[in-house]
Protein backbone atom coordinates (compact mmCIF):
# COMPACT_ATOMS: atom_id res chain seq x y z
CA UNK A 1 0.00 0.00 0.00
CA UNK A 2 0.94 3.62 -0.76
CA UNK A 3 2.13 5.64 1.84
CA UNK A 4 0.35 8.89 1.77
CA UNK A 5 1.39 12.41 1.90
CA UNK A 6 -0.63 15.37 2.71
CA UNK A 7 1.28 18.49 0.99
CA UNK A 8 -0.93 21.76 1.73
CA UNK A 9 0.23 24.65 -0.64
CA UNK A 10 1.39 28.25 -0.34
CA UNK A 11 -0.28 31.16 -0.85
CA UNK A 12 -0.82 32.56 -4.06
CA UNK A 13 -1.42 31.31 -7.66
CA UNK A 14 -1.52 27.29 -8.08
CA UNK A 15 -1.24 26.81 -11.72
CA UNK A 16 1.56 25.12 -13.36
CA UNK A 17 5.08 26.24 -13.18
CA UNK A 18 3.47 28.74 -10.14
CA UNK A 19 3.23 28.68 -6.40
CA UNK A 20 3.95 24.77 -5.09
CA UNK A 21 3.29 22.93 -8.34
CA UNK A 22 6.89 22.66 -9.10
CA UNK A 23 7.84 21.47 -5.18
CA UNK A 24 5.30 19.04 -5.48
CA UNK A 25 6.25 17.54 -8.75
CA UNK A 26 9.78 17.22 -7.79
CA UNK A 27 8.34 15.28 -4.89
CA UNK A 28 6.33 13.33 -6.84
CA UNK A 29 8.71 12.26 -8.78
CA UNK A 30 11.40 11.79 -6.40
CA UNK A 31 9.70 9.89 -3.68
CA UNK A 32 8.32 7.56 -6.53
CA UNK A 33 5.58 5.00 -7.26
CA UNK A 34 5.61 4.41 -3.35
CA UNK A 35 4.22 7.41 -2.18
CA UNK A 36 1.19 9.28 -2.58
CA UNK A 37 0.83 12.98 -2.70
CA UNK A 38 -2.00 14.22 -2.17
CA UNK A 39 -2.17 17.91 -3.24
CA UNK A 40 -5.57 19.29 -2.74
CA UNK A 41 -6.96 22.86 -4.10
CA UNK A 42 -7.20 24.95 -0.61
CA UNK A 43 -9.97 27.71 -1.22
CA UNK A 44 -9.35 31.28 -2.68
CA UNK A 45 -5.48 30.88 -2.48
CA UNK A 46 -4.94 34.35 -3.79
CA UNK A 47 -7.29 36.03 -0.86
CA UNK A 48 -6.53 33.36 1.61
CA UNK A 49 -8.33 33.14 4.78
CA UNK A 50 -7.72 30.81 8.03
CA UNK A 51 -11.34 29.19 8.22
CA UNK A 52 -11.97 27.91 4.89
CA UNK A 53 -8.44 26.63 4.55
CA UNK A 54 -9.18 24.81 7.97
CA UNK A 55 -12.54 23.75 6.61
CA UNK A 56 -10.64 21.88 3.98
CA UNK A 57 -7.82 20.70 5.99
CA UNK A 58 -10.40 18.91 8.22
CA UNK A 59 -12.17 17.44 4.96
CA UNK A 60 -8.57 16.36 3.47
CA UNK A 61 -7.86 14.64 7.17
CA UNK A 62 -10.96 12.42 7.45
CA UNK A 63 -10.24 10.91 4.24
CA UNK A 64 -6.68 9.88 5.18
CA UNK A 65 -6.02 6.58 6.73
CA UNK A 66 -2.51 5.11 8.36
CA UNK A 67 -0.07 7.16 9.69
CA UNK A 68 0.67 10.46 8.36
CA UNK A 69 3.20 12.20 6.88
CA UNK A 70 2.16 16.33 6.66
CA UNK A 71 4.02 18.74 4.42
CA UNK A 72 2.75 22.16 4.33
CA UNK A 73 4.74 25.25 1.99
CA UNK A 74 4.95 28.47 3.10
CA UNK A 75 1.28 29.64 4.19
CA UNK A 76 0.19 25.99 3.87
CA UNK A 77 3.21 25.10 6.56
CA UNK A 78 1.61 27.96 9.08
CA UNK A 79 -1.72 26.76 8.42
CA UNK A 80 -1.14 23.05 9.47
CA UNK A 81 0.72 24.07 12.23
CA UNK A 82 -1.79 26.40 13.47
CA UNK A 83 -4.75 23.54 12.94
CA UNK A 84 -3.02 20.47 14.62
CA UNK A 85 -2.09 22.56 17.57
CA UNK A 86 -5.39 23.90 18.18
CA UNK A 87 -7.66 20.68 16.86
CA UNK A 88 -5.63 17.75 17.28
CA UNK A 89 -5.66 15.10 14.72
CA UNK A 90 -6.84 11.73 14.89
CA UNK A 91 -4.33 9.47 13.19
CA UNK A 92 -0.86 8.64 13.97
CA UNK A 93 1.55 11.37 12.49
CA UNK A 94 5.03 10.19 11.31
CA UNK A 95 6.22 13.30 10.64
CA UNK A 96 5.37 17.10 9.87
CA UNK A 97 7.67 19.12 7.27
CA UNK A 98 7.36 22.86 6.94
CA UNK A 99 9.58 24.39 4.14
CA UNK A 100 9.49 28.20 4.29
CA UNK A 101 6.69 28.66 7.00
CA UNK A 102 5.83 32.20 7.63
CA UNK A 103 5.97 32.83 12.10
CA UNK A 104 2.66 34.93 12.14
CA UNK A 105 2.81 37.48 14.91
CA UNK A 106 6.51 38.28 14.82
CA UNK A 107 6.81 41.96 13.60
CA UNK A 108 4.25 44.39 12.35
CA UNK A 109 4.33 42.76 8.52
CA UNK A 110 3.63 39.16 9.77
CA UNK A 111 0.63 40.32 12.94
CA UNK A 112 -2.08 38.86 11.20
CA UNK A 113 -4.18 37.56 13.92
CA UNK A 114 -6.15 34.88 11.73
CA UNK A 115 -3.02 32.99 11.23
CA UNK A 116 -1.19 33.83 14.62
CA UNK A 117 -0.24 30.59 16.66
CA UNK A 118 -1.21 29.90 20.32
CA UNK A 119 1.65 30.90 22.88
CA UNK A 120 1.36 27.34 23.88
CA UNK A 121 1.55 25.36 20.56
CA UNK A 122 4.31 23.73 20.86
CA UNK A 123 3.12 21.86 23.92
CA UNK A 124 0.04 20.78 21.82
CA UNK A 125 2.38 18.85 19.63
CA UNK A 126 4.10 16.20 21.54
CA UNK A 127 2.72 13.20 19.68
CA UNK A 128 4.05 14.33 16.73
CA UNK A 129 7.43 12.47 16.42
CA UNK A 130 9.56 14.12 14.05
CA UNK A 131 9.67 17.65 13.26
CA UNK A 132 11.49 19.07 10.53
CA UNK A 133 11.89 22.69 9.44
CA UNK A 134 13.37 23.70 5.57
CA UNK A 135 14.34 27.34 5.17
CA UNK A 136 16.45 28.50 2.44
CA UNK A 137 19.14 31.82 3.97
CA UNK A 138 17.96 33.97 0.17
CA UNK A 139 14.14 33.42 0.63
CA UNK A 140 12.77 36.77 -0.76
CA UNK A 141 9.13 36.37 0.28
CA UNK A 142 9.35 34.69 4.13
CA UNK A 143 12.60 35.90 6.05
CA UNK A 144 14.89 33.28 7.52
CA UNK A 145 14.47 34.77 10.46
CA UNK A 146 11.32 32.54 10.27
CA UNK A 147 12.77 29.71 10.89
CA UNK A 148 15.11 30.54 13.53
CA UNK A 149 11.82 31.55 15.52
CA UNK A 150 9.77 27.86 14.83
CA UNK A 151 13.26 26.24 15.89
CA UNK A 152 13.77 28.48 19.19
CA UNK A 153 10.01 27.52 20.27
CA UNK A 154 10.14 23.89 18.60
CA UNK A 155 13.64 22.57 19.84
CA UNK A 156 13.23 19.28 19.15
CA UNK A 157 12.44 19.84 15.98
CA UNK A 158 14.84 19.46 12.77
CA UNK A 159 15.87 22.96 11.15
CA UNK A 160 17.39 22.39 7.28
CA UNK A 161 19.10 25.60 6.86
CA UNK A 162 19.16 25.65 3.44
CA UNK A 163 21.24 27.62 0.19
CA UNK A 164 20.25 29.70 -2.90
CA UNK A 165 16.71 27.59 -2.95
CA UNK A 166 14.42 30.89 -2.89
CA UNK A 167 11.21 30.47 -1.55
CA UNK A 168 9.37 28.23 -4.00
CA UNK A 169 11.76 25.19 -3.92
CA UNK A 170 11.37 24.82 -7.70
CA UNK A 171 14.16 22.29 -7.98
CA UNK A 172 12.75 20.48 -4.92
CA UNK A 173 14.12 19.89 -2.11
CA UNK A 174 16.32 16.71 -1.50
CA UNK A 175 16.38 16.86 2.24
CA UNK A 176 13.10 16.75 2.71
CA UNK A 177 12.89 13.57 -0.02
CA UNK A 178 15.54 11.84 1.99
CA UNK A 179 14.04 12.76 5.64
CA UNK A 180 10.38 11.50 4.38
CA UNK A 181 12.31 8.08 2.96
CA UNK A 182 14.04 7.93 6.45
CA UNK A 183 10.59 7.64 8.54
C-alpha cells in the first residue's frame, strides 16, 4: 500500500510552473511509485483566509487513513501548524515538514491575527514524532528569520538551513525527499 502524503500549498497562484506545483512535482517524482501525494486545491489561495483553509484541511484529514506524513509550503506550513495545535488530529503522524513557513505574529508585517499561533503550541504537539523545518538563507518572500523563531520555540524539531533555494523550492528539495524516505 501507498504511503500517503498530505502536501498543503502556499499562498498565491496554483497553476503550473506557479506557487507549489513545481515542489510538489519534484516530490512526486522523487519519492516515486511508493508514495502518494495528495495535493488538494485549498480555497481562494490568492485572498486566503484561516477558516476555509481549515474547513478543507479537516475534509482532506478524514479521508486519510494510516499514519501520516504532513508537508505544508509556506502559508500551507503555518496553516497546518496552526490547525493540529489547536484541533488535534486523529491518526498517527510520522512526521510534519514545513519548508518556508511564515511565524505569524513576529513583527508588524507578519501580525495577522487569523493565522497567529497559540503561545502554547508547541506543547500541543508532543505526539508528533519528528519535526522538521526547511528554510532557504535567500528566501525573498518569508525571512529566515522565520525559521530561527519555529526552531527556538520547537527545539526538538529538525531545522534544514538551506542555500540559494528561494522560496518556491522549484528544484525540490532533497532533504526533505531523503528525511520523508528515512521515517
Amino acid at each position: 500500500m501507498k504511503r500517503q502524503i498530505l502536501f498543503i500549498h502556499s499562498a498565491g497562484a496554483q497553476g503550473p510552473h506557479q506557487g507549489s506545483s513545481d515542489l510538489v512535482t519534484s516530490l512526486q517524482q522523487s519519492l516515486g511509485a511508493q508514495y502518494d501525494v495528495l495535493y488538494p486545491k485549498m480555497p481562494n489561495p490568492e485572498r486566503p483566509s484561516y477558516e476555509p483553509w481549515k474547513e478543507k484541511l479537516e475534509q482532506e484529514l478524514a479521508e486519510l487513513e494510516g499514519e501520516l506524513i504532513l508537508i505544508g509550503h509556506s502559508l500551507g506550513g503555518s496553516v497546518l501548524l496552526k490547525h493540529i495545535s489547536e484541533n488535534g488530529y486523529g491518526q498517527s503522524v510520522a512526521g510534519l515538514f514545513l519548508a518556508a513557513a511564515p511565524y505569524w505574529g513576529n513583527d508588524e508585517e507578519w501580525s495577522v491575527e487569523q493565522f497567529r499561533l497559540l503561545e502554547d503550541f508547541p506543547s500541543r504537539l508532543g505526539r508528533i514524532p519528528r519535526i522538521h523545518i526547511y528554510h532557504s538563507r535567500d528566501d525573498e518572500i518569508v525571512p529566515f528569520e522565520h525559521a530561527r523563531l519555529y526552531a527556538e520555540k520547537l527545539p526538538w524539531a529538525i531545522l534544514r538551513s538551506l542555500d540559494n533555494r528561494g522560496h518556491a523550492f522549484g528544484s525540490g528539495i532533497p532533504e526533505l525527499v531523503d528525511d520523508i524516505r528515512s521515517l
